[in-house]
Protein backbone atom coordinates (compact mmCIF):
# COMPACT_ATOMS: atom_id res chain seq x y z
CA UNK A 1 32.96 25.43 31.31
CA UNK A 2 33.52 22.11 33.00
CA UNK A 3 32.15 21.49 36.34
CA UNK A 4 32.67 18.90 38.86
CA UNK A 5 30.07 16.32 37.46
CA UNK A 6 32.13 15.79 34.08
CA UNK A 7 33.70 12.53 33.15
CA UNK A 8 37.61 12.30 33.88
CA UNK A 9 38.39 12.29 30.09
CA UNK A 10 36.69 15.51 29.44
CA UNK A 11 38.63 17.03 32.24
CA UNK A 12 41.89 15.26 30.84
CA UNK A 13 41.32 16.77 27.25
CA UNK A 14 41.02 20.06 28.55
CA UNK A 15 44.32 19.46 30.55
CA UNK A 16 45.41 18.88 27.04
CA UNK A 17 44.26 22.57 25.51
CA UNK A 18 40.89 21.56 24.23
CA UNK A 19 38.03 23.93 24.46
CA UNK A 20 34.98 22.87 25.57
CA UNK A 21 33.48 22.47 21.59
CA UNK A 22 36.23 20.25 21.01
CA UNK A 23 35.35 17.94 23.84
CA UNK A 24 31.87 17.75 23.10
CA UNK A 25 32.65 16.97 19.70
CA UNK A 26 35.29 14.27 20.27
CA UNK A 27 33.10 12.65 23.70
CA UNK A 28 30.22 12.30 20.72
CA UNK A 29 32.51 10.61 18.29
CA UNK A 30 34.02 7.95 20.27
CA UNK A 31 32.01 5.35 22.00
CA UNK A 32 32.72 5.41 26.43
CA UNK A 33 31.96 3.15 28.75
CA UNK A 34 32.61 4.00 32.18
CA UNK A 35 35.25 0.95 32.38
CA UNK A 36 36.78 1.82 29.50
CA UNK A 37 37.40 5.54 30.26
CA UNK A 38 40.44 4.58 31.73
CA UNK A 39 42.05 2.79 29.16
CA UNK A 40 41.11 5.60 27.03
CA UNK A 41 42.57 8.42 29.42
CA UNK A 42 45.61 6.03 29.13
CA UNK A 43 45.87 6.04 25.83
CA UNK A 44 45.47 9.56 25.37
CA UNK A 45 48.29 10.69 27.08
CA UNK A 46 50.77 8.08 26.00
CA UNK A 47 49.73 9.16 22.26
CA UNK A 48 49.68 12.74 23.28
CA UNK A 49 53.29 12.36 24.27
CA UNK A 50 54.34 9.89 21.76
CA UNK A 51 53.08 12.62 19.11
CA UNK A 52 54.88 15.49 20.85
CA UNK A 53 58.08 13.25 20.41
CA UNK A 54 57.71 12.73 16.75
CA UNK A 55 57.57 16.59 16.91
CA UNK A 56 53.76 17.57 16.50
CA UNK A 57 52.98 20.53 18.22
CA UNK A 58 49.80 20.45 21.04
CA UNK A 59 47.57 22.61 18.43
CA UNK A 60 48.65 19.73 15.61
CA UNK A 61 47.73 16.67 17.73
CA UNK A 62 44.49 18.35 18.59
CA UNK A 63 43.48 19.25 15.11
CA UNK A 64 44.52 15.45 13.95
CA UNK A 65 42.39 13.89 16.97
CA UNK A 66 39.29 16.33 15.55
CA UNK A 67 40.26 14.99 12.24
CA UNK A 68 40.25 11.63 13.41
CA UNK A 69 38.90 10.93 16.77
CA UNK A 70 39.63 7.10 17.09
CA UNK A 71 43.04 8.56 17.25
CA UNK A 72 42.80 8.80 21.13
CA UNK A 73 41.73 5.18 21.36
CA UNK A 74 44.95 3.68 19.39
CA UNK A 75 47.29 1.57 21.57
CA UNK A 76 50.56 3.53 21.63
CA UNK A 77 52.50 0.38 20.22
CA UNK A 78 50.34 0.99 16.86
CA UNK A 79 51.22 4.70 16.48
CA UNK A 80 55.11 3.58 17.06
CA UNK A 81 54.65 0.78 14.82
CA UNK A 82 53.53 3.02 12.12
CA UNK A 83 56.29 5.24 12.41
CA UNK A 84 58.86 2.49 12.83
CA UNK A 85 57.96 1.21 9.42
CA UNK A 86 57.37 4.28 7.99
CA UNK A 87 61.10 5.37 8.43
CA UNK A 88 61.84 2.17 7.33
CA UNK A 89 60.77 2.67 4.10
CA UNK A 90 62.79 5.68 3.89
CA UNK A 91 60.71 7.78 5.19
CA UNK A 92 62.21 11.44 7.26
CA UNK A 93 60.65 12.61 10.07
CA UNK A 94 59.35 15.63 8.44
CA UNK A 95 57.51 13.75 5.85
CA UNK A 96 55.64 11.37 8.67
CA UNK A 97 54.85 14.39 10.31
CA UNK A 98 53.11 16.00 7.01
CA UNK A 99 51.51 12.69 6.51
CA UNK A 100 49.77 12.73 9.76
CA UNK A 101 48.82 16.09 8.73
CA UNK A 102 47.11 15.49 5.82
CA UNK A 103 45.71 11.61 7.12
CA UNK A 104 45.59 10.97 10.45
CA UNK A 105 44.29 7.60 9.88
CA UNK A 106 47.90 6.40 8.83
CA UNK A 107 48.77 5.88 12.31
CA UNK A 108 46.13 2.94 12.83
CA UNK A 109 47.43 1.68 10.04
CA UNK A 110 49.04 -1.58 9.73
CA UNK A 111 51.50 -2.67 7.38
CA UNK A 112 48.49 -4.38 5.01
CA UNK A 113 46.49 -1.08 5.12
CA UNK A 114 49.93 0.57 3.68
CA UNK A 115 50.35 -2.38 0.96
CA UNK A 116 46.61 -1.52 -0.23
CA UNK A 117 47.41 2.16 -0.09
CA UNK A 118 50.76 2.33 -1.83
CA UNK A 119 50.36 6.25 -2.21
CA UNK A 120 52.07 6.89 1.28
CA UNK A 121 55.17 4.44 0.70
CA UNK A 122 56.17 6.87 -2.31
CA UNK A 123 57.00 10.82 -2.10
């Protein structure tokens, strides 16, 4: 259970349905610094709302951000540029979403990453 003495993000990510083994496990794998936590807590609700949009569900966002835990440092503007190009190469919102899915990473991709990966620009 949290108590009083926990950082803000921990209390943030269990305003955002994690348990408390989920928070310890994505406090350990990202690197805080008390001035950053803010820009983090930021960032983690303007990509937990930018996700909802694209039409993950809570329990999918958290599973991706286990599966990826640098996922809740991204800058927003990366996770929209992603999908931006993504449906520009023809991509339907279903199939981003299944991407995520199955590689989180995609959305800190840029557009090099998806040159050198050509496997997600066909389906």
């Amino acid at each position: 259970m949290l108590n009083s003495g926990d950082s803000m993000l921990k209390k943030v990510l269990a305003e955002h349905g994690y348990n408390e083994e989920q928070i310890d496990y994505i406090y350990d794998k990202i690197s805080i610094s008390s001035e950053k936590e803010n820009i983090i807590i930021e960032n983690l609700k303007k990509n937990f709302q930018i996700f909802q949009d694209i039409g993950y569900s809570n329990d999918e966002i958290i599973k991706m951000t286990l599966d990826h835990p640098q996922l809740i440092r991204i800058k927003c503007e990366t996770i929209e540029q992603v999908v931006a190009f993504l449906k520009k190469q023809g991509h339907k919102i279903d199939s981003i979403i299944n991407m995520g899915l199955d590689n989180p990473r995609i959305f800190g991709y840029t557009t090099n990453n998806f040159e050198k990966t050509n496997s997600y620009l066909k389906e």
